[in-house]
PDB file of N, CA and C in Angstrom:
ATOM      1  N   UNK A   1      95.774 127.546  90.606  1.00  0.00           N
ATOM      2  CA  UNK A   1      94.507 127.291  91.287  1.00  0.00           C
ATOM      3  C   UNK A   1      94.813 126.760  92.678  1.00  0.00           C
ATOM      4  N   UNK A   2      94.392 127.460  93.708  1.00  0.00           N
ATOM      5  CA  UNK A   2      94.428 126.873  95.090  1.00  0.00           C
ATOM      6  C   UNK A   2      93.076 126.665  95.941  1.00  0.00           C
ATOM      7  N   UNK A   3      92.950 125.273  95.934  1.00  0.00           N
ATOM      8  CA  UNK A   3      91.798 124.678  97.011  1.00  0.00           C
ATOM      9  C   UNK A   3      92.258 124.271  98.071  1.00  0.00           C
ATOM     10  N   UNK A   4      91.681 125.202  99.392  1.00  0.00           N
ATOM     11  CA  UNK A   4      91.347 124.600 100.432  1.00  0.00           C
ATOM     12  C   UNK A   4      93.434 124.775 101.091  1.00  0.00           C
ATOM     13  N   UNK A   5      94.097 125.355 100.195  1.00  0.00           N
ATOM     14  CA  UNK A   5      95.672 125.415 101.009  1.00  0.00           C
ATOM     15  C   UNK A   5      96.593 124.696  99.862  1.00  0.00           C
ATOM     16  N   UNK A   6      95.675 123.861  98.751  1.00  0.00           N
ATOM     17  CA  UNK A   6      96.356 122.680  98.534  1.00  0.00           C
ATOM     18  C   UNK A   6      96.337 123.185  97.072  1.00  0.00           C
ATOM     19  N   UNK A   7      97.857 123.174  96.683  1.00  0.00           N
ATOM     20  CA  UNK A   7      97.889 124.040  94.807  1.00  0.00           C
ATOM     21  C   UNK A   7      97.661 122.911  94.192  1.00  0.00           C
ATOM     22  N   UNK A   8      96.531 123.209  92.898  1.00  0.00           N
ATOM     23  CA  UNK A   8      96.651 121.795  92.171  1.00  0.00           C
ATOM     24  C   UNK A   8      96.529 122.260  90.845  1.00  0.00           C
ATOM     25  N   UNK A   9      96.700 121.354  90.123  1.00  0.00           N
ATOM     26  CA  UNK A   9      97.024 121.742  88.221  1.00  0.00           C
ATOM     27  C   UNK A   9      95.957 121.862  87.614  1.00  0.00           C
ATOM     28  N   UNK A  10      95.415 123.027  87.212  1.00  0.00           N
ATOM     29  CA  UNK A  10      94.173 123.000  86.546  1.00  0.00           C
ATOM     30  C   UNK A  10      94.196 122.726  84.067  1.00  0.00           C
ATOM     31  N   UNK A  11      95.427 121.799  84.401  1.00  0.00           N
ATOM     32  CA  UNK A  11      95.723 121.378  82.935  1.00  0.00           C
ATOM     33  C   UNK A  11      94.470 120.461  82.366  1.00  0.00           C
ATOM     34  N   UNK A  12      93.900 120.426  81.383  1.00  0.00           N
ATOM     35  CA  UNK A  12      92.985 119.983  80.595  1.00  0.00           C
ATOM     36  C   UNK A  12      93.634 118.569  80.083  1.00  0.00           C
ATOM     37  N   UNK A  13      92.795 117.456  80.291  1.00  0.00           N
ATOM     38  CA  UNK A  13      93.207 116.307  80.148  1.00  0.00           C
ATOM     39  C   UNK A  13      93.074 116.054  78.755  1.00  0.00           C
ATOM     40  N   UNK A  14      93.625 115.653  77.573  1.00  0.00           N
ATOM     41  CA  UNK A  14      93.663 115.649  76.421  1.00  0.00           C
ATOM     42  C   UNK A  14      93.189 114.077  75.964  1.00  0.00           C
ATOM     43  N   UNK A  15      92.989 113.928  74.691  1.00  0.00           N
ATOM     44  CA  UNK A  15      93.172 112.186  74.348  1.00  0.00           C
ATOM     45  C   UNK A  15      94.752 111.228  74.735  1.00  0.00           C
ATOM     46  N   UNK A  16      93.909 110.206  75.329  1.00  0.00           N
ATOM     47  CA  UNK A  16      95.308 109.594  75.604  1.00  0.00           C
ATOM     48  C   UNK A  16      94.695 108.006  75.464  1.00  0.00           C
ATOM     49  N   UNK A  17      95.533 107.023  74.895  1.00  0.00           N
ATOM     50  CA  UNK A  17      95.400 105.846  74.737  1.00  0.00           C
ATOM     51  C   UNK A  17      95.466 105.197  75.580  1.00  0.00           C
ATOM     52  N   UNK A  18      94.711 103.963  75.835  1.00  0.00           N
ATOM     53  CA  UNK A  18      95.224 103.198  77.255  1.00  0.00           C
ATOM     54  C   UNK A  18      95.144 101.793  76.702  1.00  0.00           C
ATOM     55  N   UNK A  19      96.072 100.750  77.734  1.00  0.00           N
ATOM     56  CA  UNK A  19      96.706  99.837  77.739  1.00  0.00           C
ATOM     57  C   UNK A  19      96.215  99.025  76.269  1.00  0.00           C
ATOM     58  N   UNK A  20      94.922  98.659  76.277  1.00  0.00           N
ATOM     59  CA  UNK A  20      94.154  98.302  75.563  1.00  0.00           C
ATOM     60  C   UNK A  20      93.585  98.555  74.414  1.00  0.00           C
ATOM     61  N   UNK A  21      94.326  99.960  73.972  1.00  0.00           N
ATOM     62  CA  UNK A  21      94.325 100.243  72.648  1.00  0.00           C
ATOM     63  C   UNK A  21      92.926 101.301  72.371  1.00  0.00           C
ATOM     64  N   UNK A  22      92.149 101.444  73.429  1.00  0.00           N
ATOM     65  CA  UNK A  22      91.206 102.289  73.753  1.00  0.00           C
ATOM     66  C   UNK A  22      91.526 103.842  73.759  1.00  0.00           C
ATOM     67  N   UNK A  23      91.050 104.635  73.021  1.00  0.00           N
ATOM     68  CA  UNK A  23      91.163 105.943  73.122  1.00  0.00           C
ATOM     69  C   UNK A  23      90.317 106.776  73.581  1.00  0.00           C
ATOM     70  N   UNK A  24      90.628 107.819  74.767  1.00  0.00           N
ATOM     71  CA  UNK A  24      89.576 108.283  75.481  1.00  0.00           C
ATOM     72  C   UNK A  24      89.849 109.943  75.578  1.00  0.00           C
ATOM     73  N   UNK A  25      89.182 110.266  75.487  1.00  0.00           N
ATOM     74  CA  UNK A  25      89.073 111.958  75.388  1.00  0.00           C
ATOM     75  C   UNK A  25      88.700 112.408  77.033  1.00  0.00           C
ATOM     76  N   UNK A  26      89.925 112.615  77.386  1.00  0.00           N
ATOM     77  CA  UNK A  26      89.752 114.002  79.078  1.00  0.00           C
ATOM     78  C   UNK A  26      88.718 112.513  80.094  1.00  0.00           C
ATOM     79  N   UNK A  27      88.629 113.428  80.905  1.00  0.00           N
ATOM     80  CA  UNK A  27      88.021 112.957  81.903  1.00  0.00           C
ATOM     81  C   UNK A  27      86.994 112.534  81.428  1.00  0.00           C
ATOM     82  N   UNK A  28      86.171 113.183  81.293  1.00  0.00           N
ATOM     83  CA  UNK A  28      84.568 112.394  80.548  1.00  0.00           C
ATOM     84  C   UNK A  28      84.815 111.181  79.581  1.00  0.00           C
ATOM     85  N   UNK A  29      85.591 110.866  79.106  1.00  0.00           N
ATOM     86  CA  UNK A  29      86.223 109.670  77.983  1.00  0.00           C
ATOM     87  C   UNK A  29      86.439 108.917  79.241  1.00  0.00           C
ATOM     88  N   UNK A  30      87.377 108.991  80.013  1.00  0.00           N
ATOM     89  CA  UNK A  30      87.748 107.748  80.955  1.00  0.00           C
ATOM     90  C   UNK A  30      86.133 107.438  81.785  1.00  0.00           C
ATOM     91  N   UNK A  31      85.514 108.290  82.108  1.00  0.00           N
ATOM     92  CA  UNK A  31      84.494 108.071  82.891  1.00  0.00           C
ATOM     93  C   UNK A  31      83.407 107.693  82.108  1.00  0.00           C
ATOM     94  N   UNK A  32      83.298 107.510  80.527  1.00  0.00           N
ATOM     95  CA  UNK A  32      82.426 106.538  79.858  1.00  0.00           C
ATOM     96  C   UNK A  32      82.806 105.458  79.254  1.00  0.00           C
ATOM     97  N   UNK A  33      84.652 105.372  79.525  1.00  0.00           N
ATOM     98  CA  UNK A  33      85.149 103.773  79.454  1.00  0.00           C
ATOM     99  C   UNK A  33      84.600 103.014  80.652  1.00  0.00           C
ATOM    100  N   UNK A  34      85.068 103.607  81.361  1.00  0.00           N
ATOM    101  CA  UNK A  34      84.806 102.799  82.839  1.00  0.00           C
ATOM    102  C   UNK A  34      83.250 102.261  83.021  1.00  0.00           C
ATOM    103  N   UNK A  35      82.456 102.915  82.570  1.00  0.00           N
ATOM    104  CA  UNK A  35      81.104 102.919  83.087  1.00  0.00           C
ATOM    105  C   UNK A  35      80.415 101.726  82.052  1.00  0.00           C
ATOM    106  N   UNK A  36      81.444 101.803  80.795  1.00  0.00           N
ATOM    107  CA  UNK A  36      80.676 100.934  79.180  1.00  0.00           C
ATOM    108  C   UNK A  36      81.624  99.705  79.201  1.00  0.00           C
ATOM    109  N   UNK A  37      83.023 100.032  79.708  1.00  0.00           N
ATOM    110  CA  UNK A  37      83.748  98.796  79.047  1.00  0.00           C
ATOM    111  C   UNK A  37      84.179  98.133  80.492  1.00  0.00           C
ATOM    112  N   UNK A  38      84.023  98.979  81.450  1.00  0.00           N
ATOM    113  CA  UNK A  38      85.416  98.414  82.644  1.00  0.00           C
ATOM    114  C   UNK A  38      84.016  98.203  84.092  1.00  0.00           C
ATOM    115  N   UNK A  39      82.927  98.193  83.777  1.00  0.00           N
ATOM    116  CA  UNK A  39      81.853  98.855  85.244  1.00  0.00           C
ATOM    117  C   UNK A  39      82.174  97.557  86.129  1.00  0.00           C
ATOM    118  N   UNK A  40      82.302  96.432  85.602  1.00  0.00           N
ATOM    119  CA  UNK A  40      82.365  94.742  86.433  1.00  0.00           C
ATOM    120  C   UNK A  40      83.611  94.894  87.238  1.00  0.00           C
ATOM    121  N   UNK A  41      84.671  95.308  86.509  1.00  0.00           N
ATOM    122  CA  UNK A  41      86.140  95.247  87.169  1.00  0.00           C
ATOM    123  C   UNK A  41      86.055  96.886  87.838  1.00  0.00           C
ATOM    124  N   UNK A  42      85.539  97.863  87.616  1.00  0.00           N
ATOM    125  CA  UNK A  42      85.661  98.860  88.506  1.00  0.00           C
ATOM    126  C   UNK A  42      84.832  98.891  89.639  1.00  0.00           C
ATOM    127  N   UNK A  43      83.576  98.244  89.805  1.00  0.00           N
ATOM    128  CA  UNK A  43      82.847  97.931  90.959  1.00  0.00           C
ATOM    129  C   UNK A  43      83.291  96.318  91.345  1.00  0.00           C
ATOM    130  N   UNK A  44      84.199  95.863  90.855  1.00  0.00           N
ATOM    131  CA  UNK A  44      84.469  94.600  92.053  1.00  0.00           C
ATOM    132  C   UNK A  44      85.576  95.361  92.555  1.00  0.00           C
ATOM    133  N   UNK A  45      86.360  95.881  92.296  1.00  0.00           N
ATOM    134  CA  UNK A  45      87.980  96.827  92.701  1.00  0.00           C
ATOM    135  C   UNK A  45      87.231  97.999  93.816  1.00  0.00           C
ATOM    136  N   UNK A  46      86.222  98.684  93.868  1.00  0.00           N
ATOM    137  CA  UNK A  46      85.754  99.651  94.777  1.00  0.00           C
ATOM    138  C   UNK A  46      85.382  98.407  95.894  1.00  0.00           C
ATOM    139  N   UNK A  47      84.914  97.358  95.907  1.00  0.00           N
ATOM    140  CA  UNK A  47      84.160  96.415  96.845  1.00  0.00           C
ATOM    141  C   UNK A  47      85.329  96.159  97.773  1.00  0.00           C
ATOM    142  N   UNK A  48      86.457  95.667  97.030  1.00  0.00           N
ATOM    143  CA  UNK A  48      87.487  94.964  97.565  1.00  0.00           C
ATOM    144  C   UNK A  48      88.330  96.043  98.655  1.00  0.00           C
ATOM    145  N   UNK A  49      88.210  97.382  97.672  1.00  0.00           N
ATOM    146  CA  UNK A  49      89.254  98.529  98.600  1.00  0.00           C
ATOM    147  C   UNK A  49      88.506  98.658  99.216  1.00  0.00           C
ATOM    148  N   UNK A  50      86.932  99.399  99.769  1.00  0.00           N
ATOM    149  CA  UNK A  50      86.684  99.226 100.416  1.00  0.00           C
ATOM    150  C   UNK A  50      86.388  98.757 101.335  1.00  0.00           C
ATOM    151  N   UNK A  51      86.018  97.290 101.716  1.00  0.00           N
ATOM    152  CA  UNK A  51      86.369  96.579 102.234  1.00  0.00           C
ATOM    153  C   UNK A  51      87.787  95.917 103.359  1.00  0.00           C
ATOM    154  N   UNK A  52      88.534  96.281 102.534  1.00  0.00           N
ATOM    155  CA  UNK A  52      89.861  96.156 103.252  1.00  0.00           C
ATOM    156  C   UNK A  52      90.391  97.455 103.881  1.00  0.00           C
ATOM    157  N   UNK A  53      89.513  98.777 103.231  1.00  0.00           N
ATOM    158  CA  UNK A  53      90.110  99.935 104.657  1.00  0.00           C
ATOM    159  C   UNK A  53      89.059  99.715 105.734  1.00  0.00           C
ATOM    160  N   UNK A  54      87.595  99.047 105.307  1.00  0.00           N
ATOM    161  CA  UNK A  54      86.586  98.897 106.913  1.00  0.00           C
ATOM    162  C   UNK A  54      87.270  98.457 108.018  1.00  0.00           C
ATOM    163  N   UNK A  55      87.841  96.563 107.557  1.00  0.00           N
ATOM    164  CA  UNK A  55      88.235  95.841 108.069  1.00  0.00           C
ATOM    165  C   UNK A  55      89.826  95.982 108.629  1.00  0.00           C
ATOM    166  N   UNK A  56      90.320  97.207 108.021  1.00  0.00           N
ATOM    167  CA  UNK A  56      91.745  97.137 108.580  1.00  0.00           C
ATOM    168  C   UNK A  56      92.544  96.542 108.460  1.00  0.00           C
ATOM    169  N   UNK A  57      92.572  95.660 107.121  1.00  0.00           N
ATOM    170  CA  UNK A  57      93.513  94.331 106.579  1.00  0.00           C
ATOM    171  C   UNK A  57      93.390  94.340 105.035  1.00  0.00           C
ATOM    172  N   UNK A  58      94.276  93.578 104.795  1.00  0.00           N
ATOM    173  CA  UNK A  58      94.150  92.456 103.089  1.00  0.00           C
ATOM    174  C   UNK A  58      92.710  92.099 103.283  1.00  0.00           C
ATOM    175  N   UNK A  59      91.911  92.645 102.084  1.00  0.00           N
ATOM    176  CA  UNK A  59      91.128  91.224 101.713  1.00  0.00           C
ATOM    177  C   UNK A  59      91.683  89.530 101.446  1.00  0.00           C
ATOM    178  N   UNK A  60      90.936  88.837 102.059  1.00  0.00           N
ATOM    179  CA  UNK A  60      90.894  87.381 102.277  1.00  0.00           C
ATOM    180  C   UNK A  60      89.818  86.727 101.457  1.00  0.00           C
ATOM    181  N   UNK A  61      90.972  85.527 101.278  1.00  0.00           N
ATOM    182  CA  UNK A  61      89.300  84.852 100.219  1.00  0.00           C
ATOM    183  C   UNK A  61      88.109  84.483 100.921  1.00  0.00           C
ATOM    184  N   UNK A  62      88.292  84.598 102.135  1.00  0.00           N
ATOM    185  CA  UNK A  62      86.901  83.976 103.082  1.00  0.00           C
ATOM    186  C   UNK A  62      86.126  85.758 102.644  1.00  0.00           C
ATOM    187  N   UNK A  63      86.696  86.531 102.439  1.00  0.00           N
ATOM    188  CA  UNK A  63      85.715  87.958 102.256  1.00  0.00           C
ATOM    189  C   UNK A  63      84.973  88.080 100.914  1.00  0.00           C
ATOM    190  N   UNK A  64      85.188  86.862 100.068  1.00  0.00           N
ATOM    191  CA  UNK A  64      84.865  86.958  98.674  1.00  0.00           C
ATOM    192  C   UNK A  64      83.507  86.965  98.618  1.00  0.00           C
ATOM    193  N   UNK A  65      82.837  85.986  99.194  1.00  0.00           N
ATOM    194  CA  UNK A  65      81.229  85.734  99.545  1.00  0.00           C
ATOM    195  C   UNK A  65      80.391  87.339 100.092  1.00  0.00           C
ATOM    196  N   UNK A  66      81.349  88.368 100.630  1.00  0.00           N
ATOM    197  CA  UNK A  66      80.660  89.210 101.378  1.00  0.00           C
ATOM    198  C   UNK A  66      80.920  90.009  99.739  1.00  0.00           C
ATOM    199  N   UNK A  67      82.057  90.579  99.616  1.00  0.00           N
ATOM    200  CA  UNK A  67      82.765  91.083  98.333  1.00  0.00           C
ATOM    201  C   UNK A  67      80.985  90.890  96.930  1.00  0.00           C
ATOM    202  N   UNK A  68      80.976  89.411  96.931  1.00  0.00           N
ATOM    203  CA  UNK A  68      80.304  89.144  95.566  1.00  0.00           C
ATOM    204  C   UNK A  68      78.586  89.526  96.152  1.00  0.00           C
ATOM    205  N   UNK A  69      78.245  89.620  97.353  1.00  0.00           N
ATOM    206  CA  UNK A  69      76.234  90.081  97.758  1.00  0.00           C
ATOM    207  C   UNK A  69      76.983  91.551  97.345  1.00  0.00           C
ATOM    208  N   UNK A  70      77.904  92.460  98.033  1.00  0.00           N
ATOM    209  CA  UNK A  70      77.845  93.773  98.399  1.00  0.00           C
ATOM    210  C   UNK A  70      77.556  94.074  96.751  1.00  0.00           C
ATOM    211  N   UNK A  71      78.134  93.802  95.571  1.00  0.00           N
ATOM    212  CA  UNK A  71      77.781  93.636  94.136  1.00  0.00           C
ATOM    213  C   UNK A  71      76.526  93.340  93.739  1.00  0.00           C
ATOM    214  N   UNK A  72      76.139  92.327  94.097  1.00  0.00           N
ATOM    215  CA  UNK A  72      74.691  92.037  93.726  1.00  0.00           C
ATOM    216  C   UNK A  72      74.013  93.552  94.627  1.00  0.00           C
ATOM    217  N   UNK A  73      74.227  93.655  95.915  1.00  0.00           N
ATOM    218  CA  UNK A  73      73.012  94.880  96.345  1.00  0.00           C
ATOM    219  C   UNK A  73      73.377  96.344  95.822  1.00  0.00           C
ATOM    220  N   UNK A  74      74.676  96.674  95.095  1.00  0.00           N
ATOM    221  CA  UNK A  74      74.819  97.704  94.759  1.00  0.00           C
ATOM    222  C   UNK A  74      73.720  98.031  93.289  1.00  0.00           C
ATOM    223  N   UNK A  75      74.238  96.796  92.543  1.00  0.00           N
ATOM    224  CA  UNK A  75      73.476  96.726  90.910  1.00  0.00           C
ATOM    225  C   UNK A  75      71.826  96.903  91.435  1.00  0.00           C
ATOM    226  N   UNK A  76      71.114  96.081  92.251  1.00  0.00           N
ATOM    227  CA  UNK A  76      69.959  96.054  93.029  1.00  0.00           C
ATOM    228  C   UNK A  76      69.749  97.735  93.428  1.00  0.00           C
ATOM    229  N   UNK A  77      70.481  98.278  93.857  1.00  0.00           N
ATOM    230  CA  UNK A  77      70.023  99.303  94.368  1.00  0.00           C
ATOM    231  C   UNK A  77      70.542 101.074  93.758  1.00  0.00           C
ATOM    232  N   UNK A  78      70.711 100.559  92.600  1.00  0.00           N
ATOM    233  CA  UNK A  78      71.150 101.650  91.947  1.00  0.00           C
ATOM    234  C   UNK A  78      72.819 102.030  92.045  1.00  0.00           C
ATOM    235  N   UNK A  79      72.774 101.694  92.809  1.00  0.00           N
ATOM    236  CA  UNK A  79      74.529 101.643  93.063  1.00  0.00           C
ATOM    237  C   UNK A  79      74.658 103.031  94.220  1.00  0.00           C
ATOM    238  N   UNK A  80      73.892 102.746  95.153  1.00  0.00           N
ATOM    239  CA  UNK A  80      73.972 103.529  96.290  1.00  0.00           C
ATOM    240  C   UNK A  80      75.429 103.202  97.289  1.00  0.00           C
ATOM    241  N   UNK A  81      76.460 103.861  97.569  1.00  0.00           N
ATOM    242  CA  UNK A  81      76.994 103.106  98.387  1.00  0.00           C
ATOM    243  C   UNK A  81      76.343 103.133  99.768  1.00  0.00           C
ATOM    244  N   UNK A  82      75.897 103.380 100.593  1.00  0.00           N
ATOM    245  CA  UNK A  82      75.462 103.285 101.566  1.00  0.00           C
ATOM    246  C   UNK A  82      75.044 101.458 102.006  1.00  0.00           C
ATOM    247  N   UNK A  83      74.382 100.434 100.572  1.00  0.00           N
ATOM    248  CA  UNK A  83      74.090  99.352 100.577  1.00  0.00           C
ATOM    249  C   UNK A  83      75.248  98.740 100.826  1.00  0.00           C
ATOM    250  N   UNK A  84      76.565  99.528 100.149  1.00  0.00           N
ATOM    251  CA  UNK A  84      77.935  98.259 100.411  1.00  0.00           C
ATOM    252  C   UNK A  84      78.232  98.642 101.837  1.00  0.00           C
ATOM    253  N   UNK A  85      78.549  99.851 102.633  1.00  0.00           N
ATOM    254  CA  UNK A  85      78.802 100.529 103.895  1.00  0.00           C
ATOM    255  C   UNK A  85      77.990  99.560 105.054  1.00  0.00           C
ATOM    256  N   UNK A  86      76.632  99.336 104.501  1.00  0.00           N
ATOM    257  CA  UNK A  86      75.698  98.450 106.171  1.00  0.00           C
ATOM    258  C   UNK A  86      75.789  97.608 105.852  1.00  0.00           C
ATOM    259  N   UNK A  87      76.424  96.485 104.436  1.00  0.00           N
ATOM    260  CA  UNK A  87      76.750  94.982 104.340  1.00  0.00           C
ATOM    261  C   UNK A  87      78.405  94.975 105.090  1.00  0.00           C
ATOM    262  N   UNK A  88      78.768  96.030 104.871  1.00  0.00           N
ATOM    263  CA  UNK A  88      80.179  95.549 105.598  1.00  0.00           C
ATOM    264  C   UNK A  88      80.498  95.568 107.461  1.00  0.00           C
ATOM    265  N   UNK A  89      79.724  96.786 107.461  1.00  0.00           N
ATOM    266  CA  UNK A  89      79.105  96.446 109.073  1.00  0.00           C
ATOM    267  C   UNK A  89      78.803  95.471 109.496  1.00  0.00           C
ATOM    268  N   UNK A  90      77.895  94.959 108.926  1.00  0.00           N
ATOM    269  CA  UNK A  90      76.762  93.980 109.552  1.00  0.00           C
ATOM    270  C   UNK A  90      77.494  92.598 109.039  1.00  0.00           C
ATOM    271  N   UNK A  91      78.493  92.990 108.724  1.00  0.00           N
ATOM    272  CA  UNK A  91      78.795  91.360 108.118  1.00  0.00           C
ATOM    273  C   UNK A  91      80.040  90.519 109.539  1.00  0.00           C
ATOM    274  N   UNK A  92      80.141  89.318 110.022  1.00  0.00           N
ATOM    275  CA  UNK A  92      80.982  88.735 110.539  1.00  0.00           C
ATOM    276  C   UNK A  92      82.477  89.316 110.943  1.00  0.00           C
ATOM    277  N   UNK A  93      82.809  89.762 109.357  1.00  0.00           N
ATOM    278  CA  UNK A  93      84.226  90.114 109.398  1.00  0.00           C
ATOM    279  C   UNK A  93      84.645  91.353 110.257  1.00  0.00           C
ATOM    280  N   UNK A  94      83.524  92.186 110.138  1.00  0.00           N
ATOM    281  CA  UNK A  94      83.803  93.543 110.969  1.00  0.00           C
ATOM    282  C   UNK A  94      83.177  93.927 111.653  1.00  0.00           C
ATOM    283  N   UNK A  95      82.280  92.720 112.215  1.00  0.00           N
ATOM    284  CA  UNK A  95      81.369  92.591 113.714  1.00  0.00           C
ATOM    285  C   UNK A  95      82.273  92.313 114.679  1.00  0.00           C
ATOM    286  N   UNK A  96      83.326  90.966 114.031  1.00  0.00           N
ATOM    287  CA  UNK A  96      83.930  90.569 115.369  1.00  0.00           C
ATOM    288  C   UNK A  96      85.641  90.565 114.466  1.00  0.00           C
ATOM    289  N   UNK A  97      86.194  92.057 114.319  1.00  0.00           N
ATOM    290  CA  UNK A  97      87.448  92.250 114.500  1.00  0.00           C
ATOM    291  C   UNK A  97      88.366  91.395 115.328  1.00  0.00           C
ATOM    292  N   UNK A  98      89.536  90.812 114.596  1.00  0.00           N
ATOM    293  CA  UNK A  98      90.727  90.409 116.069  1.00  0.00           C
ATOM    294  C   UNK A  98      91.563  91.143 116.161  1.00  0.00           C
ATOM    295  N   UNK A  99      92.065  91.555 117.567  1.00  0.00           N
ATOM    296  CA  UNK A  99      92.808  92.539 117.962  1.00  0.00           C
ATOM    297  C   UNK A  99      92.247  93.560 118.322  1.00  0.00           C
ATOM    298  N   UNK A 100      90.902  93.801 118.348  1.00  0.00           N
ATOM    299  CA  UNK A 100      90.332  94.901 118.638  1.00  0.00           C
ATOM    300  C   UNK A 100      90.281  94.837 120.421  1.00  0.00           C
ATOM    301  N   UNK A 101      90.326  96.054 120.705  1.00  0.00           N
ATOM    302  CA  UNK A 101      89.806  96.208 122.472  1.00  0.00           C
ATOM    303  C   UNK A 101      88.369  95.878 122.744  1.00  0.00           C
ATOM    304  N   UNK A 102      87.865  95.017 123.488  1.00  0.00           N
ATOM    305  CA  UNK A 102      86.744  95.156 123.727  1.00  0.00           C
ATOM    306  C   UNK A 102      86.788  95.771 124.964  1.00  0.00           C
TER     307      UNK A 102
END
């Protein structure tokens, strides 16, 4: 199978156990662990990466406060990202970059 230039494996993901003793069937199994058992730790982990490619750094614990609203407005809003995208804008940390050119 070739997309776009780029060959990729079109192998069928089978049952496979994970760390936790959880057994999940193919893709759709991982994507109704995540959503039933893991949604708290997989939407604080999307907050954080994102976050730290906006800002161009490590997340910092001073980013935790921005990190824990962008959570509250995602659950609030259906889980649009666009709500975490204009909290990270609009927030301090990546209003006023250091090192940036003004």
């Amino acid at each position: 199978l070739i997309v776009t230039g780029v060959q990729t494996c079109a192998l069928p993901i089978s049952t496979s156990k994970l760390p936790d003793g959880t057994e999940i069937d193919g893709i759709e199994g991982l994507r109704q662990y995540l959503l039933e058992s893991r949604r708290e730790d997989f939407l604080r982990q999307f907050c954080r990466k994102l976050t730290g490619y906006a800002l161009g750094r490590s997340v910092q614990l001073s980013d935790r406060p921005l990190i824990d609203e962008m959570i509250v407005q995602l659950k609030a809003n259906r889980y649009h990202i666009n709500h975490a995208i204009e909290m990270i804008v609009c927030s301090p940390q990546f209003r006023e970059l250091r090192g940036r050119d003004r």
